[in-house]
Protein backbone atom coordinates (compact mmCIF):
# COMPACT_ATOMS: atom_id res chain seq x y z
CA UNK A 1 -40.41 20.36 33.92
CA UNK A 2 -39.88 22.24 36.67
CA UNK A 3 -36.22 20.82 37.58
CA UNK A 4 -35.12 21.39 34.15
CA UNK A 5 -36.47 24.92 34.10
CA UNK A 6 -34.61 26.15 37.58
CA UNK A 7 -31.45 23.92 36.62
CA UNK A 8 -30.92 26.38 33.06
CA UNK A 9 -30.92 29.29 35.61
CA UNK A 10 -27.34 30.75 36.39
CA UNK A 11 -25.57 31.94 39.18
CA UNK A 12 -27.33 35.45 40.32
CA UNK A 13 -30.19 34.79 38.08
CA UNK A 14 -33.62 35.99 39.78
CA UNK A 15 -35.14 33.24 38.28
CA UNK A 16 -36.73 31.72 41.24
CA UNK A 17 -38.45 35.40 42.11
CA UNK A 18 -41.74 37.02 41.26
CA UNK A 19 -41.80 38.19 37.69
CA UNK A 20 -43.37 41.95 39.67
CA UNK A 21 -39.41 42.30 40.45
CA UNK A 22 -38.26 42.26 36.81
CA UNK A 23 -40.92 45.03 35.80
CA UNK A 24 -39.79 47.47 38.04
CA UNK A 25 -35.95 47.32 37.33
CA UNK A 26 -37.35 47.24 33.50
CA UNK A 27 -39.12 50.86 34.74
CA UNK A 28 -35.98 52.08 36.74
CA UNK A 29 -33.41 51.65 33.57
CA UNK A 30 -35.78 53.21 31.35
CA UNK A 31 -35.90 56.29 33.63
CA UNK A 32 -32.06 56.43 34.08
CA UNK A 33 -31.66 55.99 30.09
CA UNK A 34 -34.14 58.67 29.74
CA UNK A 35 -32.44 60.92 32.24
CA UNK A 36 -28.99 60.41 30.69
CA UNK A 37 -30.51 61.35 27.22
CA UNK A 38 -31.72 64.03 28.12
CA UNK A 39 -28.43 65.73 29.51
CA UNK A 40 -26.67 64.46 26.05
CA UNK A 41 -29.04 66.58 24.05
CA UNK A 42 -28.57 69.37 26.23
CA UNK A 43 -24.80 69.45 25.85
CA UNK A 44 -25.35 69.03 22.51
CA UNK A 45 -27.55 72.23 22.34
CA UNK A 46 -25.77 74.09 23.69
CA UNK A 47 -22.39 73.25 22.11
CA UNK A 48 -24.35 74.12 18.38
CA UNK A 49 -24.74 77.75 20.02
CA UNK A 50 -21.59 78.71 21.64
CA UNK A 51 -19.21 77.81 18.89
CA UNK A 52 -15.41 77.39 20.20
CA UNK A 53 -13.02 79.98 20.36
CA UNK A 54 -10.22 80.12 18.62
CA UNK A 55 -7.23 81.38 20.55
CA UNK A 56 -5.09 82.84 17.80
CA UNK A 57 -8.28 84.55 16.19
CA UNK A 58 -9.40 85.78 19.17
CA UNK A 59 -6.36 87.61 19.84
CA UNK A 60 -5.79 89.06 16.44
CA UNK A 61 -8.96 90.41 16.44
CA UNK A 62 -8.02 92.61 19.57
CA UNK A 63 -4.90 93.36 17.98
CA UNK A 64 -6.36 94.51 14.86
CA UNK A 65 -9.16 96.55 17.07
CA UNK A 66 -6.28 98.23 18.81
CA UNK A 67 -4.19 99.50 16.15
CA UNK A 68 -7.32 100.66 14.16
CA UNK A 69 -8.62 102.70 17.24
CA UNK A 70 -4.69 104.30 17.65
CA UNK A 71 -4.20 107.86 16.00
CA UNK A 72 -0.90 108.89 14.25
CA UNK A 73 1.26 110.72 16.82
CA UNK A 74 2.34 114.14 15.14
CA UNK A 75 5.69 115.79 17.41
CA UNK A 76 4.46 119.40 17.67
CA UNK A 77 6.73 122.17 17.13
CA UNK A 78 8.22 121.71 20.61
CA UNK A 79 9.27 118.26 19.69
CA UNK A 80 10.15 118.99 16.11
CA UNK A 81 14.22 119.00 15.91
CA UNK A 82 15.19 122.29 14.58
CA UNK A 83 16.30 123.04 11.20
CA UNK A 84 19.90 124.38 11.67
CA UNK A 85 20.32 127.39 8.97
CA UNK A 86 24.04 128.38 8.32
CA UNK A 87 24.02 131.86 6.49
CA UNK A 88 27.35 133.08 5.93
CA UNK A 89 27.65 136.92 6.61
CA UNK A 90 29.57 138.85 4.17
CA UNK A 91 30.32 142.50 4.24
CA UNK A 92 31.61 145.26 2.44
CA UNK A 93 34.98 146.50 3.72
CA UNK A 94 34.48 150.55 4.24
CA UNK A 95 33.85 152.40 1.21
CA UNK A 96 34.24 152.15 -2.65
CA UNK A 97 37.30 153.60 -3.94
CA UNK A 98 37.70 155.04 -7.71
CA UNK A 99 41.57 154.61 -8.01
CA UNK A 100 44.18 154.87 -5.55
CA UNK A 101 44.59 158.30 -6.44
CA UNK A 102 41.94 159.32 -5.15
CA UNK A 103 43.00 159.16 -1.67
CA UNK A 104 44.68 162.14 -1.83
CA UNK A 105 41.32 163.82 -1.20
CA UNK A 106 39.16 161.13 0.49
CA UNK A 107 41.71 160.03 2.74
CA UNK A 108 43.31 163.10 3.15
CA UNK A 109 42.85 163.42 7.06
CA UNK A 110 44.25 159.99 7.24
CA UNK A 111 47.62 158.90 8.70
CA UNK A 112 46.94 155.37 6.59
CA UNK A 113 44.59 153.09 4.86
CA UNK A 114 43.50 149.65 4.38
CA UNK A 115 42.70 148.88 0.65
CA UNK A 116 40.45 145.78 0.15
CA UNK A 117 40.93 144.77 -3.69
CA UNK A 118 38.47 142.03 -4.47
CA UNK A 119 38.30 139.22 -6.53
CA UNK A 120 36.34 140.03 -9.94
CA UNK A 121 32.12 140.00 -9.11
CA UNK A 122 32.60 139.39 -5.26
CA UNK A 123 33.40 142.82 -3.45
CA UNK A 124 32.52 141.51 -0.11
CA UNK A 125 34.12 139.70 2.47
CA UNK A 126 33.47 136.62 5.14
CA UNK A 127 32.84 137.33 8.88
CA UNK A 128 36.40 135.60 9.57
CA UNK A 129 38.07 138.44 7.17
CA UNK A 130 35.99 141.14 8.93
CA UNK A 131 37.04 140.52 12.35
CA UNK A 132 40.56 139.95 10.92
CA UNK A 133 40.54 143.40 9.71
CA UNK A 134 38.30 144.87 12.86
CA UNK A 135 41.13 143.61 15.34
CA UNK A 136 44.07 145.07 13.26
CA UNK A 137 42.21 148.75 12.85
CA UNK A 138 41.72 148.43 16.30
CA UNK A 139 45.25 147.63 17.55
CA UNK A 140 46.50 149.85 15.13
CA UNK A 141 44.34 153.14 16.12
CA UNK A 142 45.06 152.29 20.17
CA UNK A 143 48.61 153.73 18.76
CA UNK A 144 47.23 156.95 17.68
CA UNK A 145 47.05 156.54 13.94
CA UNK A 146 44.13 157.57 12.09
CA UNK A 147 42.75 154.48 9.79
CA UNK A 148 40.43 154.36 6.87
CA UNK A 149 38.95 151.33 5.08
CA UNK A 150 37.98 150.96 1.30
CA UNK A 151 37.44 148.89 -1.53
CA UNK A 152 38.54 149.43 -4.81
CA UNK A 153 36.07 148.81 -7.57
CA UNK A 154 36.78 146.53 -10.46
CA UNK A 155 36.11 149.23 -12.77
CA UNK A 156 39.18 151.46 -11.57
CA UNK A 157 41.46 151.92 -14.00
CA UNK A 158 44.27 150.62 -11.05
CA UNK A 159 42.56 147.34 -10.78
CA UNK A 160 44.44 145.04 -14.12
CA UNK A 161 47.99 146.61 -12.63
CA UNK A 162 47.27 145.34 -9.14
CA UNK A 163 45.23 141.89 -10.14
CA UNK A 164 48.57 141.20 -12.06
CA UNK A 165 50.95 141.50 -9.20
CA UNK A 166 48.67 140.77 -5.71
CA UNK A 167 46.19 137.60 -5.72
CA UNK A 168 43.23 138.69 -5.30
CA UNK A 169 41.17 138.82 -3.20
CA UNK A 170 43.80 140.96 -1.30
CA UNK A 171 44.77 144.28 1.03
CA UNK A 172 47.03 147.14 0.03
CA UNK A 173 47.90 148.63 3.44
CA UNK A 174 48.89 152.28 3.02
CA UNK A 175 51.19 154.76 5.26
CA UNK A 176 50.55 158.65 3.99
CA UNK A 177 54.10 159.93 2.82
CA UNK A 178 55.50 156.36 3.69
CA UNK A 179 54.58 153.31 1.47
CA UNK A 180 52.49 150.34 0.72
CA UNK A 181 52.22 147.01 1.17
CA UNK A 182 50.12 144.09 0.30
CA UNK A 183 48.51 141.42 1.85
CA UNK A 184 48.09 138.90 -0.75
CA UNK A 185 44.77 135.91 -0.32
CA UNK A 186 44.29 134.88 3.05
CA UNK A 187 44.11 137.99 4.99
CA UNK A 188 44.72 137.96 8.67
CA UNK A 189 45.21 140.05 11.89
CA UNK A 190 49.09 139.34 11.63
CA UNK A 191 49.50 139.88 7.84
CA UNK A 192 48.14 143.56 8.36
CA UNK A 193 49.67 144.05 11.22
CA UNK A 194 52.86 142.92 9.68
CA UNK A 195 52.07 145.03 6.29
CA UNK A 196 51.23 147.96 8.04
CA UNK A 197 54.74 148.43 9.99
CA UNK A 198 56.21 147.72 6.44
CA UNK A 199 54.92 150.35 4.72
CA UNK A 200 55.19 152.79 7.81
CA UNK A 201 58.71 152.06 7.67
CA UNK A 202 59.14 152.72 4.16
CA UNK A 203 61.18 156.00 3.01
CA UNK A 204 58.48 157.34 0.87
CA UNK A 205 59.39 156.33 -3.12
CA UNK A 206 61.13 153.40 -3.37
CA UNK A 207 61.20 149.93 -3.97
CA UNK A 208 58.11 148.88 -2.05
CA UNK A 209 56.06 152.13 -3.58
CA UNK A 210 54.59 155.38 -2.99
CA UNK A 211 52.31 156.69 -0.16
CA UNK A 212 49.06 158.33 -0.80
CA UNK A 213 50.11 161.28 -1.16
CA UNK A 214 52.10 160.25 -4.46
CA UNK A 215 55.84 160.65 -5.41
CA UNK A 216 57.43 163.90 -6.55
């Protein structure tokens, strides 16, 4: 019995040994399968209370936090782009005339006169036509000639007569005991300059009219 019993034992078989030997290996695997257990269910633990992050969450989370905690920037006044205003200035030219015959006693001191005749409801003018006329007065009184400005209202009883043969708005440039001329829509330094040697060269009454003082 014996024979048979060792010959059914393998190769590296600790059959031929002291059954004491096979209790303690029996007591050393338990402890290691215990041991290894035991770090399992602490993985395990902990990996229930630290969930995983999730990258793209994470980071639109901070992203969202971010723009949240950002306040509107307002540009204060310094930074504001200014608001450009164009106001045209318009201005009467001198003063208002009743007719033209009436410069035999307003303008009486006068060697000539500029006489603005407006279009109907506008008896003012642009800057442009202000400095026009400002530049001719001046050149024109650096000669010695005493200038006046008007306007002739569109009440005078002149105004039809002239609308009919000047385009309006226009200037009637005036030389006392001379003539007149006019200076019909776009008036300009050169035009009055131009109209104002024509009707100082005029032979009193003739063909381009009468000066201020009238016609006998």
């Amino acid at each position: 019995m014996k024979e048979m019993k060792l010959e059914n034992c393998g190769p590296g078989c600790d059959c031929g040994k002291p059954s004491g030997n096979k209790k303690a290996k029996v007591v050393a695997c338990l402890i290691v399968l215990l041991a290894t257990g035991g770090i399992f269910a602490y993985k395990a633990q902990n990996a229930k209370q630290i969930p995983p992050a999730t990258t793209e969450t994470a980071f639109a989370a901070l992203v969202a936090q971010e723009v949240s905690e950002q306040k509107p920037v307002v540009p204060t006044t310094d930074q504001q782009e200014p608001v450009i205003k164009t106001v045209e200035e318009k201005q009467r030219v001198g003063e208002f005339l009743d007719s033209l015959t009436s410069l035999n006693k307003v303008a009486v001191n006068q060697d000539a006169v500029f006489v603005f005749v407006p279009a109907q409801g506008n008896d003012t003018v642009n800057k442009q036509t202000t400095d026009a006329i400002a530049s001719a007065e001046k050149k024109i009184k650096s000669t010695g000639v005493s200038l006046g400005l008007y306007t002739l209202q569109s009440s005078s009883p002149d105004y039809a007569n002239i609308a009919a043969q000047l385009p309006l708005p226009g200037m009637l440039v005036l030389s006392k005991g001379r003539g007149i001329a006019g200076v019909p829509a776009e008036i300009t330094e050169t035009k009055l300059l131009q109209a104002y040697v024509a009707s100082s060269r005029a032979g009193g009454c003739g063909p381009t009219g009468c000066g201020p003082a009238g016609c006998n």
